[in-house]
PDB file of N, CA and C in Angstrom:
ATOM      1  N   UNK A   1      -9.878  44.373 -90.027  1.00  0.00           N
ATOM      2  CA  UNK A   1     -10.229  45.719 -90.393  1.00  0.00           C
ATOM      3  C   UNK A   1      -9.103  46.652 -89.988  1.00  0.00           C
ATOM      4  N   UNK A   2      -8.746  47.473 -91.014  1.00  0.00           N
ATOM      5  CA  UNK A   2      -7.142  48.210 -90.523  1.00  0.00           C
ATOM      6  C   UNK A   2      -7.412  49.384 -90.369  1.00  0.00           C
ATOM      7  N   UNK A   3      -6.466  50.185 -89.624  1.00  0.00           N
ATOM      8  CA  UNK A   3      -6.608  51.609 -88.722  1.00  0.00           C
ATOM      9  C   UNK A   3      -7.044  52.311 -89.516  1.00  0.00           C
ATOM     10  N   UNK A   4      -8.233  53.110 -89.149  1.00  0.00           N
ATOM     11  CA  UNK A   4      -8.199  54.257 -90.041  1.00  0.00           C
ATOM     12  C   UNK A   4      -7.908  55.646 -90.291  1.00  0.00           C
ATOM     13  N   UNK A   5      -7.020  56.158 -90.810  1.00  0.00           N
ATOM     14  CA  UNK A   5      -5.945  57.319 -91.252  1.00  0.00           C
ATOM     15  C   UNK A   5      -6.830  58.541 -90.829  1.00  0.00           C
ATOM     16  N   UNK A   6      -8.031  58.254 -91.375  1.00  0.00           N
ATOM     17  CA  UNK A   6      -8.803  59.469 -91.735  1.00  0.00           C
ATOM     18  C   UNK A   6     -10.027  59.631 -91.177  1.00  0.00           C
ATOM     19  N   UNK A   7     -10.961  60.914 -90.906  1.00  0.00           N
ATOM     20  CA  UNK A   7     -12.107  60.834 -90.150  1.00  0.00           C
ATOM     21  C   UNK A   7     -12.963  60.646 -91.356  1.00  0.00           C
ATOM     22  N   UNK A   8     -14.222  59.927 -90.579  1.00  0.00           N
ATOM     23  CA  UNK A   8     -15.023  59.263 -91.223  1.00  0.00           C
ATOM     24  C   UNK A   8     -15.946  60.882 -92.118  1.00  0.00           C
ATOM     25  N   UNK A   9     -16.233  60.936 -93.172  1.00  0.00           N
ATOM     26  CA  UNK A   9     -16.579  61.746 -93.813  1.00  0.00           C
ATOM     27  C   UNK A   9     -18.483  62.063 -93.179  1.00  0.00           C
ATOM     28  N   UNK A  10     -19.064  60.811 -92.559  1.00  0.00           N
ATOM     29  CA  UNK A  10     -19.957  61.616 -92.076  1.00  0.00           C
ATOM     30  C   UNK A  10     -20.198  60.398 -90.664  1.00  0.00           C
ATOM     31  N   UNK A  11     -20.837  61.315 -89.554  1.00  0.00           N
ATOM     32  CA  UNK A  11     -20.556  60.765 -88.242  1.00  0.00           C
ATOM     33  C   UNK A  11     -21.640  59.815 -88.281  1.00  0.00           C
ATOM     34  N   UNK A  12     -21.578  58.623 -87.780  1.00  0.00           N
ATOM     35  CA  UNK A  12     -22.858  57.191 -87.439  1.00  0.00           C
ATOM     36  C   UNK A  12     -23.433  57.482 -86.542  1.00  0.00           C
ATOM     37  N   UNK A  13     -24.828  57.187 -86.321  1.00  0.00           N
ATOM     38  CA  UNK A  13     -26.218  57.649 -85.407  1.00  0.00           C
ATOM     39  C   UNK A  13     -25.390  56.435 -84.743  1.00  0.00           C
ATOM     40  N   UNK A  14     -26.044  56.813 -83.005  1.00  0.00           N
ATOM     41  CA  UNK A  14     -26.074  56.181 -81.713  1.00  0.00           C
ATOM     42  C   UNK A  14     -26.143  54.962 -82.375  1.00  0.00           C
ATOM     43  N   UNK A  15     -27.804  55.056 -82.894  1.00  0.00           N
ATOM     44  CA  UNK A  15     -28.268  53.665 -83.077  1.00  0.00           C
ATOM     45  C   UNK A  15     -27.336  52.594 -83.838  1.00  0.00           C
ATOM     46  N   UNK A  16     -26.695  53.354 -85.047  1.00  0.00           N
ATOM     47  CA  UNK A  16     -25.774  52.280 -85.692  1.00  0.00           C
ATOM     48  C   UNK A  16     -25.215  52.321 -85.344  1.00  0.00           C
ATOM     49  N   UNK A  17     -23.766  52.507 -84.376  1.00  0.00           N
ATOM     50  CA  UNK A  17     -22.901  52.195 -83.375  1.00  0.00           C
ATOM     51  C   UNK A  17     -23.337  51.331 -82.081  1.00  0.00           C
ATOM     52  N   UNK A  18     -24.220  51.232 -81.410  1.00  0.00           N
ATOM     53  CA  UNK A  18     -25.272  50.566 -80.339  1.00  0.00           C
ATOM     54  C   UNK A  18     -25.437  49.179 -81.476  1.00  0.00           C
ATOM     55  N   UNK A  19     -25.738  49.029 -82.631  1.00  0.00           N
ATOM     56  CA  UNK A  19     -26.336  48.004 -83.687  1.00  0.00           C
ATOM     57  C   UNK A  19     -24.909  46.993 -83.726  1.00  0.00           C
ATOM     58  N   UNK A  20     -23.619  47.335 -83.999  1.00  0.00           N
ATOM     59  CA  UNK A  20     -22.400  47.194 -84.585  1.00  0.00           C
ATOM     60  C   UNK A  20     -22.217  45.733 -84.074  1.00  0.00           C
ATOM     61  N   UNK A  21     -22.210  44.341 -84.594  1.00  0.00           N
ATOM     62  CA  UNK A  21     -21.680  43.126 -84.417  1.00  0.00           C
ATOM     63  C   UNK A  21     -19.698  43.015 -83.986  1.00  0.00           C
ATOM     64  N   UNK A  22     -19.559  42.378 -83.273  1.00  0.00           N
ATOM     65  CA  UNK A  22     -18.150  42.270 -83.012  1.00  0.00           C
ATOM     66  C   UNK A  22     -17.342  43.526 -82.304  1.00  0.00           C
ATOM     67  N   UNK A  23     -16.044  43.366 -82.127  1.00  0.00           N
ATOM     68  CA  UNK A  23     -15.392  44.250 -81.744  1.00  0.00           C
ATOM     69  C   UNK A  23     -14.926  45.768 -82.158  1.00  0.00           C
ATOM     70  N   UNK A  24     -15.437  46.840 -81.833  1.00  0.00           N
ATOM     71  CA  UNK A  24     -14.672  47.711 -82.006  1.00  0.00           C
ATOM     72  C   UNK A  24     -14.338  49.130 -81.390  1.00  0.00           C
ATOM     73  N   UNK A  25     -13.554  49.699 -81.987  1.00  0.00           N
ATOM     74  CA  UNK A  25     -12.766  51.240 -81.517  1.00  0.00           C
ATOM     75  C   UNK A  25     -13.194  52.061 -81.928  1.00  0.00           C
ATOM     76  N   UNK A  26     -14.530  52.983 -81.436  1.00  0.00           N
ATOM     77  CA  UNK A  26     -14.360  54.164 -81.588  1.00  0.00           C
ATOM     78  C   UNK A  26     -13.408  55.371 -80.888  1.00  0.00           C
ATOM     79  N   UNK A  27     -13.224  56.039 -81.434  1.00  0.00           N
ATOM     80  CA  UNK A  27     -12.348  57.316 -82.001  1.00  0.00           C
ATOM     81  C   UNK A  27     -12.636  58.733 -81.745  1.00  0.00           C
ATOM     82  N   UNK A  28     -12.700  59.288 -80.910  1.00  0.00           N
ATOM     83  CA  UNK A  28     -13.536  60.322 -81.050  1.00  0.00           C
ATOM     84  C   UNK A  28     -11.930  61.325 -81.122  1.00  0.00           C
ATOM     85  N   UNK A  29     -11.900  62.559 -82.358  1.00  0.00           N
ATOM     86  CA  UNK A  29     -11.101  63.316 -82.242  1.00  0.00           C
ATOM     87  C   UNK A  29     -11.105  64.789 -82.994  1.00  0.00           C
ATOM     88  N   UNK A  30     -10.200  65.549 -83.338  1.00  0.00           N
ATOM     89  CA  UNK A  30     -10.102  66.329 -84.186  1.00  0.00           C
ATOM     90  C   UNK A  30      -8.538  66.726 -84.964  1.00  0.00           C
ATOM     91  N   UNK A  31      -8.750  66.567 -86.305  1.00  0.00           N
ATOM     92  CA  UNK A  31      -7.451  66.427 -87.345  1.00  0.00           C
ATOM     93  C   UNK A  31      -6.577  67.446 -86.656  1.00  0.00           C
ATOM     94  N   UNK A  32      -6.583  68.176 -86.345  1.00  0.00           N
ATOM     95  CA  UNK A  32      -5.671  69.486 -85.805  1.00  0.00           C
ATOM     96  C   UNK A  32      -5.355  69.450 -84.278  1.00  0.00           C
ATOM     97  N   UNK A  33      -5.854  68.668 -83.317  1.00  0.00           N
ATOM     98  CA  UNK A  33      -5.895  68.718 -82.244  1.00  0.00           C
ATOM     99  C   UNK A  33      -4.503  67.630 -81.813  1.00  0.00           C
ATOM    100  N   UNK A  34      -3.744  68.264 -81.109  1.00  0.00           N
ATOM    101  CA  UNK A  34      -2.110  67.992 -81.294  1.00  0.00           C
ATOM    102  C   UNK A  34      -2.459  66.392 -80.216  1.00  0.00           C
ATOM    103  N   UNK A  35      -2.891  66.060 -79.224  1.00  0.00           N
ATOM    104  CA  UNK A  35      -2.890  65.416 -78.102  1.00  0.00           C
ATOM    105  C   UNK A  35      -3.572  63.558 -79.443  1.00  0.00           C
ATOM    106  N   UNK A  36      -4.325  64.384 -80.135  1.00  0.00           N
ATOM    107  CA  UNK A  36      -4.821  63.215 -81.381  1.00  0.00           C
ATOM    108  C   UNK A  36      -3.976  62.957 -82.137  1.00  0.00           C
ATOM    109  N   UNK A  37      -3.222  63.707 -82.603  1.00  0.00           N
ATOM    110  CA  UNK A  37      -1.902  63.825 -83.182  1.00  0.00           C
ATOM    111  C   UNK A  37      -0.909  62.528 -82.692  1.00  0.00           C
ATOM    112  N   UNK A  38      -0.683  62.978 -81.845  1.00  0.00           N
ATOM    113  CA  UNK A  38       0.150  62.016 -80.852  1.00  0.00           C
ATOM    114  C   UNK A  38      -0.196  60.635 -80.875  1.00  0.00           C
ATOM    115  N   UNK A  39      -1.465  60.576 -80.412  1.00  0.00           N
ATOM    116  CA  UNK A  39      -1.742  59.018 -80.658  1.00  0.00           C
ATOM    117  C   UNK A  39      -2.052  58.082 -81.463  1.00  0.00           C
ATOM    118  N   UNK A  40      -1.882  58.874 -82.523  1.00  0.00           N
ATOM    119  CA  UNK A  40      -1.934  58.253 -83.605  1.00  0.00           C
ATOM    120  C   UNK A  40      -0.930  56.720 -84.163  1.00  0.00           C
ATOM    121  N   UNK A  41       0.132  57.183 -83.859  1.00  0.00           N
ATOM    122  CA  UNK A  41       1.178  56.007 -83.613  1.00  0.00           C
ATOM    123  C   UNK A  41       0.923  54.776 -82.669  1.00  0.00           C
ATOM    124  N   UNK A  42       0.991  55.069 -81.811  1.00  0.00           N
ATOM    125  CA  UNK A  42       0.195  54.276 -80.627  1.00  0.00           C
ATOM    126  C   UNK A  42      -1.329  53.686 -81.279  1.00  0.00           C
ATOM    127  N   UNK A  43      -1.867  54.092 -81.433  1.00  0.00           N
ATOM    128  CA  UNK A  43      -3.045  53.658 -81.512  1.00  0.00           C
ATOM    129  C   UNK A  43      -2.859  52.500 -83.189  1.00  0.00           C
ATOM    130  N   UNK A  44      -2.459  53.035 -83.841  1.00  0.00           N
ATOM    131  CA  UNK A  44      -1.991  52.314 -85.251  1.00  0.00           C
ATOM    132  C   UNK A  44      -1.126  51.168 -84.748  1.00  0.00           C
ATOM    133  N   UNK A  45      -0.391  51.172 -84.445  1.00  0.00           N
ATOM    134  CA  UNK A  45       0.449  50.235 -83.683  1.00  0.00           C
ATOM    135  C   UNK A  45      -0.253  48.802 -83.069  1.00  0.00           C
ATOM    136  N   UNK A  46      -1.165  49.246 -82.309  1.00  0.00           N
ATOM    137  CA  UNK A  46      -1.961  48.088 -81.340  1.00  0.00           C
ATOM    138  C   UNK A  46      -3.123  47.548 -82.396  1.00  0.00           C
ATOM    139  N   UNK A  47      -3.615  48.441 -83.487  1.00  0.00           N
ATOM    140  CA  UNK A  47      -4.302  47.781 -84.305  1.00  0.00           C
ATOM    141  C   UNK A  47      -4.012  47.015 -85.388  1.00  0.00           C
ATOM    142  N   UNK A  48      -2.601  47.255 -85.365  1.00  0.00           N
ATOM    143  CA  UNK A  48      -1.934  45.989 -86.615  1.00  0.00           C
ATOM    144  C   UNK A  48      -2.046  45.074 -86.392  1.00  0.00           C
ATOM    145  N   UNK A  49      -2.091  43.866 -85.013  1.00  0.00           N
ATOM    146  CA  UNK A  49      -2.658  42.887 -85.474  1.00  0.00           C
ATOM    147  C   UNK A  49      -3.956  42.105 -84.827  1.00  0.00           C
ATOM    148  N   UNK A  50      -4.437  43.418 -85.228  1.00  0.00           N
ATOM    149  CA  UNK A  50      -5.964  43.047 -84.853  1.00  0.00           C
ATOM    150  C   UNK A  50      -7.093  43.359 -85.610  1.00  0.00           C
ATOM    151  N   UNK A  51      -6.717  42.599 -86.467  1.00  0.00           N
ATOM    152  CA  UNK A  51      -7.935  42.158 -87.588  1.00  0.00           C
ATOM    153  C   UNK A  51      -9.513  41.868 -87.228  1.00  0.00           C
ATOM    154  N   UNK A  52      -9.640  41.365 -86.138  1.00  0.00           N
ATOM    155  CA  UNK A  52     -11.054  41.375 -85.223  1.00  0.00           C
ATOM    156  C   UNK A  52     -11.168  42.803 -84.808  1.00  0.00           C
ATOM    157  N   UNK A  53     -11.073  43.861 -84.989  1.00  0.00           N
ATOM    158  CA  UNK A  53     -11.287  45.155 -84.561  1.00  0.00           C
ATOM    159  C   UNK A  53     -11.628  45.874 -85.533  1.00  0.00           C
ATOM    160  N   UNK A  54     -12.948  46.579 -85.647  1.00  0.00           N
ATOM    161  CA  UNK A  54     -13.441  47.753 -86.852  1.00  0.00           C
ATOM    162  C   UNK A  54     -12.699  48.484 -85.557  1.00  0.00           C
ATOM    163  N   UNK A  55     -12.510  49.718 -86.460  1.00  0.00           N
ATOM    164  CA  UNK A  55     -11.918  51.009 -86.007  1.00  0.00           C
ATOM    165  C   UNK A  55     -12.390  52.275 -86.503  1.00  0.00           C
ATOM    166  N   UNK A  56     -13.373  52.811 -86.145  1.00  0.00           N
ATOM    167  CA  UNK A  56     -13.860  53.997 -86.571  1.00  0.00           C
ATOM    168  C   UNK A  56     -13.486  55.626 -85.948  1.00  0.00           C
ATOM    169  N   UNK A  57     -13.362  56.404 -86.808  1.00  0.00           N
ATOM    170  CA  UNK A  57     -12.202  57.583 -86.388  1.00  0.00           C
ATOM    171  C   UNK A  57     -13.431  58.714 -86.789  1.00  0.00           C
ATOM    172  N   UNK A  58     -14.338  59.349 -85.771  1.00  0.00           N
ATOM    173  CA  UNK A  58     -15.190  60.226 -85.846  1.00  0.00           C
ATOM    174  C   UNK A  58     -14.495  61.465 -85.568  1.00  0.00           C
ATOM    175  N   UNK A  59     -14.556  62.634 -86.123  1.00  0.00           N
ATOM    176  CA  UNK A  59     -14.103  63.979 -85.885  1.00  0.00           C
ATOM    177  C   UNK A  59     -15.584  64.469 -84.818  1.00  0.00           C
ATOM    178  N   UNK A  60     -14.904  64.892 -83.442  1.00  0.00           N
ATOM    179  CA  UNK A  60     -15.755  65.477 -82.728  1.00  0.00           C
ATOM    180  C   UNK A  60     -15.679  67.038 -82.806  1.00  0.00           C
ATOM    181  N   UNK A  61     -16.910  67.176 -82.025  1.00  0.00           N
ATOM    182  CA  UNK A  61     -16.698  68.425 -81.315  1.00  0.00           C
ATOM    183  C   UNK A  61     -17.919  69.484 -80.950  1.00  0.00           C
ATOM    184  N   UNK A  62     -18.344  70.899 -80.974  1.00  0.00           N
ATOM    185  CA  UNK A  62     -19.244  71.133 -79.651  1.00  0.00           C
ATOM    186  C   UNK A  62     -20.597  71.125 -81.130  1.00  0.00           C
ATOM    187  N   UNK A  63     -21.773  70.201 -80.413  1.00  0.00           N
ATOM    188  CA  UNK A  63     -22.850  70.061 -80.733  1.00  0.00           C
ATOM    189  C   UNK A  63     -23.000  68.429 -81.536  1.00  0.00           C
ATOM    190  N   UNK A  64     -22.029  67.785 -81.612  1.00  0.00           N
ATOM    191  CA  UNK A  64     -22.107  66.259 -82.595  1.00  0.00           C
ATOM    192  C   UNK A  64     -22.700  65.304 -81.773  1.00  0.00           C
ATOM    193  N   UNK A  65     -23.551  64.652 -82.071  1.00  0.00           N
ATOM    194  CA  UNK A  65     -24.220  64.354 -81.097  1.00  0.00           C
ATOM    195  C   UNK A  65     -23.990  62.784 -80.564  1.00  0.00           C
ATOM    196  N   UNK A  66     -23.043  62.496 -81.343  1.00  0.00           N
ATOM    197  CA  UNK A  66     -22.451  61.109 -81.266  1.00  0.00           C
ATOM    198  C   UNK A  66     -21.560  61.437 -80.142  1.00  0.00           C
ATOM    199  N   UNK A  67     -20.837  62.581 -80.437  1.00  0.00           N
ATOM    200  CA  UNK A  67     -19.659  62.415 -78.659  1.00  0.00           C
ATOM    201  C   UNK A  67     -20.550  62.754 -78.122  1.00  0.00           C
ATOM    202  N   UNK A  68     -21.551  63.427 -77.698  1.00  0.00           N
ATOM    203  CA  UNK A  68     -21.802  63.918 -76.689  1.00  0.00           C
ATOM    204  C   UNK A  68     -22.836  62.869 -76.422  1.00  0.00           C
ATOM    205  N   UNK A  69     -23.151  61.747 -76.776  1.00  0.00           N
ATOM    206  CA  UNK A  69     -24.048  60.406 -76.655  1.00  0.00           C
ATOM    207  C   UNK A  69     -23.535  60.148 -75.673  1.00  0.00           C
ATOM    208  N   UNK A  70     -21.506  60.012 -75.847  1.00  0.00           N
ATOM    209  CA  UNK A  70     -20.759  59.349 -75.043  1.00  0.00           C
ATOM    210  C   UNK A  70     -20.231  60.054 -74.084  1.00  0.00           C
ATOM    211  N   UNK A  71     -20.604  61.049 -74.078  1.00  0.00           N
ATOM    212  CA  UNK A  71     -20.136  62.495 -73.162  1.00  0.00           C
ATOM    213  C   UNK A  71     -18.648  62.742 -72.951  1.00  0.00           C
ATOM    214  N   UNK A  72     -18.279  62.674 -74.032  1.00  0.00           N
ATOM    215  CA  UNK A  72     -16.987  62.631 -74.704  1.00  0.00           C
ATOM    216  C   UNK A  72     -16.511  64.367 -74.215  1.00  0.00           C
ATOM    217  N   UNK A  73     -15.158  64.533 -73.427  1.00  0.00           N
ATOM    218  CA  UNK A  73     -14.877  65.959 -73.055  1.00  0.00           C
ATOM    219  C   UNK A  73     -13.671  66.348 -73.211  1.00  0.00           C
ATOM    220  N   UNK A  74     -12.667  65.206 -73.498  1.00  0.00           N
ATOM    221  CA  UNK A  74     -11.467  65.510 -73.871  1.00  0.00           C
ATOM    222  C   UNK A  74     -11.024  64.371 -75.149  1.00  0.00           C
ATOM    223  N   UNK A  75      -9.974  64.931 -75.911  1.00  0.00           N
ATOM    224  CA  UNK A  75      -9.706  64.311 -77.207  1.00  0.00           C
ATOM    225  C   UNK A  75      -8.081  63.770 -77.562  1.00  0.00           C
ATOM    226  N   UNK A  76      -7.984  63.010 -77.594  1.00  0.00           N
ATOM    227  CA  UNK A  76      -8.755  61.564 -78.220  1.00  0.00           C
ATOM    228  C   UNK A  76      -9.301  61.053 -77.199  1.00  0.00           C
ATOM    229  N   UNK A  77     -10.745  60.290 -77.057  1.00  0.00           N
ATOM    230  CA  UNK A  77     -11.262  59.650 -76.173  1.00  0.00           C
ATOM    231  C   UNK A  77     -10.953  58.105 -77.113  1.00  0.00           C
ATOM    232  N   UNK A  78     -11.012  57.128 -76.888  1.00  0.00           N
ATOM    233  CA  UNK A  78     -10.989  55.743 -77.499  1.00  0.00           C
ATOM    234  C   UNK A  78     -12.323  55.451 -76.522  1.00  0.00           C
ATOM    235  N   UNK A  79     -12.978  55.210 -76.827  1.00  0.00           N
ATOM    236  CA  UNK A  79     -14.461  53.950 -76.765  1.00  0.00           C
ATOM    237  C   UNK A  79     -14.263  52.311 -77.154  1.00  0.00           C
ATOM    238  N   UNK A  80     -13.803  51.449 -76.140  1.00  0.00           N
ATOM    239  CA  UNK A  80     -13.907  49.854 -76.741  1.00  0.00           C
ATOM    240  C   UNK A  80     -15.089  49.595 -76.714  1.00  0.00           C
ATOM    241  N   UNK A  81     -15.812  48.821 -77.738  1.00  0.00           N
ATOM    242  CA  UNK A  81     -17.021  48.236 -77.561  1.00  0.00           C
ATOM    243  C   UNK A  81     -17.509  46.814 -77.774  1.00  0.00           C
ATOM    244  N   UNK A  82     -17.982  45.929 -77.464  1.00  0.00           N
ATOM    245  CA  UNK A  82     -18.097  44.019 -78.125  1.00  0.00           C
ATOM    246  C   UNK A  82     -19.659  44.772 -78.317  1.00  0.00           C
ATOM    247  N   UNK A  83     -20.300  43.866 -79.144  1.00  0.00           N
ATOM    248  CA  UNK A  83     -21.550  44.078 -79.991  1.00  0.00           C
ATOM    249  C   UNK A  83     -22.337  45.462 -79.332  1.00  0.00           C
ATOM    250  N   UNK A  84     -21.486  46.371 -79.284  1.00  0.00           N
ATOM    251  CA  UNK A  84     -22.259  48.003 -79.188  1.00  0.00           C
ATOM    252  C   UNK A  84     -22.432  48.494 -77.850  1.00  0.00           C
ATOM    253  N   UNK A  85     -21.535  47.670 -76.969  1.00  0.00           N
ATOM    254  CA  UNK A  85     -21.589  47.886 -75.270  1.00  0.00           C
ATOM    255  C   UNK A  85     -20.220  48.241 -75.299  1.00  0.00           C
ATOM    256  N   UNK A  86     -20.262  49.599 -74.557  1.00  0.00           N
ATOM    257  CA  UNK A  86     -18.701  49.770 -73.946  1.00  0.00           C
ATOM    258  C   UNK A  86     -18.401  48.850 -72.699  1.00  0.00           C
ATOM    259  N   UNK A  87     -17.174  48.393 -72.884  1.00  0.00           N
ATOM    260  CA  UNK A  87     -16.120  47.609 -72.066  1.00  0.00           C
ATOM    261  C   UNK A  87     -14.667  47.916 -71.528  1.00  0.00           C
ATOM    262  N   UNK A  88     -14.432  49.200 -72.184  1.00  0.00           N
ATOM    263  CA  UNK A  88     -13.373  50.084 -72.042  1.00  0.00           C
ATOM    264  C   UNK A  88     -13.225  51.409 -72.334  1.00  0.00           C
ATOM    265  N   UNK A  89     -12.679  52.158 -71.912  1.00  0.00           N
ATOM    266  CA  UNK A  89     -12.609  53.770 -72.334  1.00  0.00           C
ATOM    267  C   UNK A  89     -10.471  54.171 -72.065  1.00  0.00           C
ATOM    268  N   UNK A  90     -10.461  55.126 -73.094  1.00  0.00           N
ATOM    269  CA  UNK A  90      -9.246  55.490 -72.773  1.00  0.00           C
ATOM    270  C   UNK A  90      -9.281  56.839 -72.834  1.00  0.00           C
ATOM    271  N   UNK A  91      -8.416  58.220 -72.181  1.00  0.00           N
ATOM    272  CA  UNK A  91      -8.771  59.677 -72.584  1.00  0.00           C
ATOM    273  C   UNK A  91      -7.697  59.878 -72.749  1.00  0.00           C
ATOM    274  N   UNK A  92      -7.024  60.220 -73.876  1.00  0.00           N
ATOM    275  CA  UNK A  92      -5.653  60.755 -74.294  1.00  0.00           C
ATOM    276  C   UNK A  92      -4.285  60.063 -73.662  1.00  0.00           C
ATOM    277  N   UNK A  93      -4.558  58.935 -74.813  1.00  0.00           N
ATOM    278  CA  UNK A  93      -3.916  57.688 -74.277  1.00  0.00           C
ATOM    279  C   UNK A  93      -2.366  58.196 -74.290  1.00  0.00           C
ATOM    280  N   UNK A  94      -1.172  57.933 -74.143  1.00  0.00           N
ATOM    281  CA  UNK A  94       0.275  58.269 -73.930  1.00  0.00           C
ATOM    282  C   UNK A  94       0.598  56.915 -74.290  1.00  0.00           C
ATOM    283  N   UNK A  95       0.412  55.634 -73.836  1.00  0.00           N
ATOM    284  CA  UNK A  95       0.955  54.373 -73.678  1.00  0.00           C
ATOM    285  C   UNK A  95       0.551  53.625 -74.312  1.00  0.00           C
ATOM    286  N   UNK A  96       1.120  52.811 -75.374  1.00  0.00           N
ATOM    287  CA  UNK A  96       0.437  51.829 -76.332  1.00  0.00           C
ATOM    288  C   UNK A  96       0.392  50.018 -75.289  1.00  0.00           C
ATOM    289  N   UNK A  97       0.989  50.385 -74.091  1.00  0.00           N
ATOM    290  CA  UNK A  97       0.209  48.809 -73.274  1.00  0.00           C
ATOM    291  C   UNK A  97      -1.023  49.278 -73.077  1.00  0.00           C
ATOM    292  N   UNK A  98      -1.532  50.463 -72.257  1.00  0.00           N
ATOM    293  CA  UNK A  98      -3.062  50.993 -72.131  1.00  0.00           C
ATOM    294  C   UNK A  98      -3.686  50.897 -73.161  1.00  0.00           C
ATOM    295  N   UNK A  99      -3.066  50.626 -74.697  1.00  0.00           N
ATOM    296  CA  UNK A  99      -4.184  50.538 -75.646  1.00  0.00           C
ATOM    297  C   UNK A  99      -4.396  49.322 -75.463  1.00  0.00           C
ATOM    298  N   UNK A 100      -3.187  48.538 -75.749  1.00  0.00           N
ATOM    299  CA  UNK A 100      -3.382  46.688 -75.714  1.00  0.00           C
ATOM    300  C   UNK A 100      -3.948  46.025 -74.617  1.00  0.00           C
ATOM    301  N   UNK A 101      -4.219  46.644 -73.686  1.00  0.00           N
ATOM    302  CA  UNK A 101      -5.026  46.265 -72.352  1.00  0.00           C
ATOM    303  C   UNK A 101      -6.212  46.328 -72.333  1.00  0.00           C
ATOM    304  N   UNK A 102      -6.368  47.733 -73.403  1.00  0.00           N
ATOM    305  CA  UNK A 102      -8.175  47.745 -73.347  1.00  0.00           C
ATOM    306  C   UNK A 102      -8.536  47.027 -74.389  1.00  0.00           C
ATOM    307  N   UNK A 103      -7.765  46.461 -75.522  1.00  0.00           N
ATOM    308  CA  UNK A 103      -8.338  45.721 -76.714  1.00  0.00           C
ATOM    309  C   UNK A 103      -7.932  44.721 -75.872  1.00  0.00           C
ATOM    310  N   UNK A 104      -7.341  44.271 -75.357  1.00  0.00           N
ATOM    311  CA  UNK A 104      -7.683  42.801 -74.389  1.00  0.00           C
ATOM    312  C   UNK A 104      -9.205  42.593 -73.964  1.00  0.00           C
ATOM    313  N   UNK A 105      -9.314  43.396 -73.651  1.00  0.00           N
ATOM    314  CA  UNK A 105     -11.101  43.359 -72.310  1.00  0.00           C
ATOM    315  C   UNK A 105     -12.003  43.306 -73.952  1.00  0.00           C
ATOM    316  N   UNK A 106     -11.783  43.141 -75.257  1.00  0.00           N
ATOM    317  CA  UNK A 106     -12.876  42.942 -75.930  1.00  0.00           C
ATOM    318  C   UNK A 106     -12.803  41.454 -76.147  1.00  0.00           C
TER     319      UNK A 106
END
């Protein structure tokens, strides 16, 4: 499953994220928000070859009730998850080994 460019056009209930089989990256961010900006490279990077990884790219922010599920407070947060359990967290990652470290732990 390959990176995705773009925020998801409408945000997934708890429940279907909590539901989700296999590995993946949620995303929590906003298109304009420079620090998301940034990691974008990085984060694209560590998901090239990781085809075992959905990658979902939610646009947050105040009242969505999906970040604030995760009590999401700064942006980009990364969420790792194996079948809908977090196993990793990252908050405005800088370093693409900190990405490959936390897609290790899935």
């Amino acid at each position: 499953m390959p990176f995705a460019s773009a925020y998801a056009d409408q945000e997934p209930t708890r429940d279907t994220v909590d539901a989700l089989p296999g590995r993946t990256v949620l995303e929590f961010g906003a298109p304009w928000c420079g620090h998301c900006i940034a990691a974008q490279r990085l984060l694209e990077s560590a998901l090239a070859a990781r085809d075992d990884v959905r990658h979902l790219k939610v646009e947050d922010g105040s009242g969505r009730p999906l970040g604030r599920s995760y009590r999401v407070k700064l942006w980009p947060t990364l969420v790792f998850l194996r079948d809908g359990e977090e196993v990793a967290r990252l908050v405005r990652p800088t370093d693409g080994d900190d990405i490959a470290r936390a897609l290790a732990s899935l």
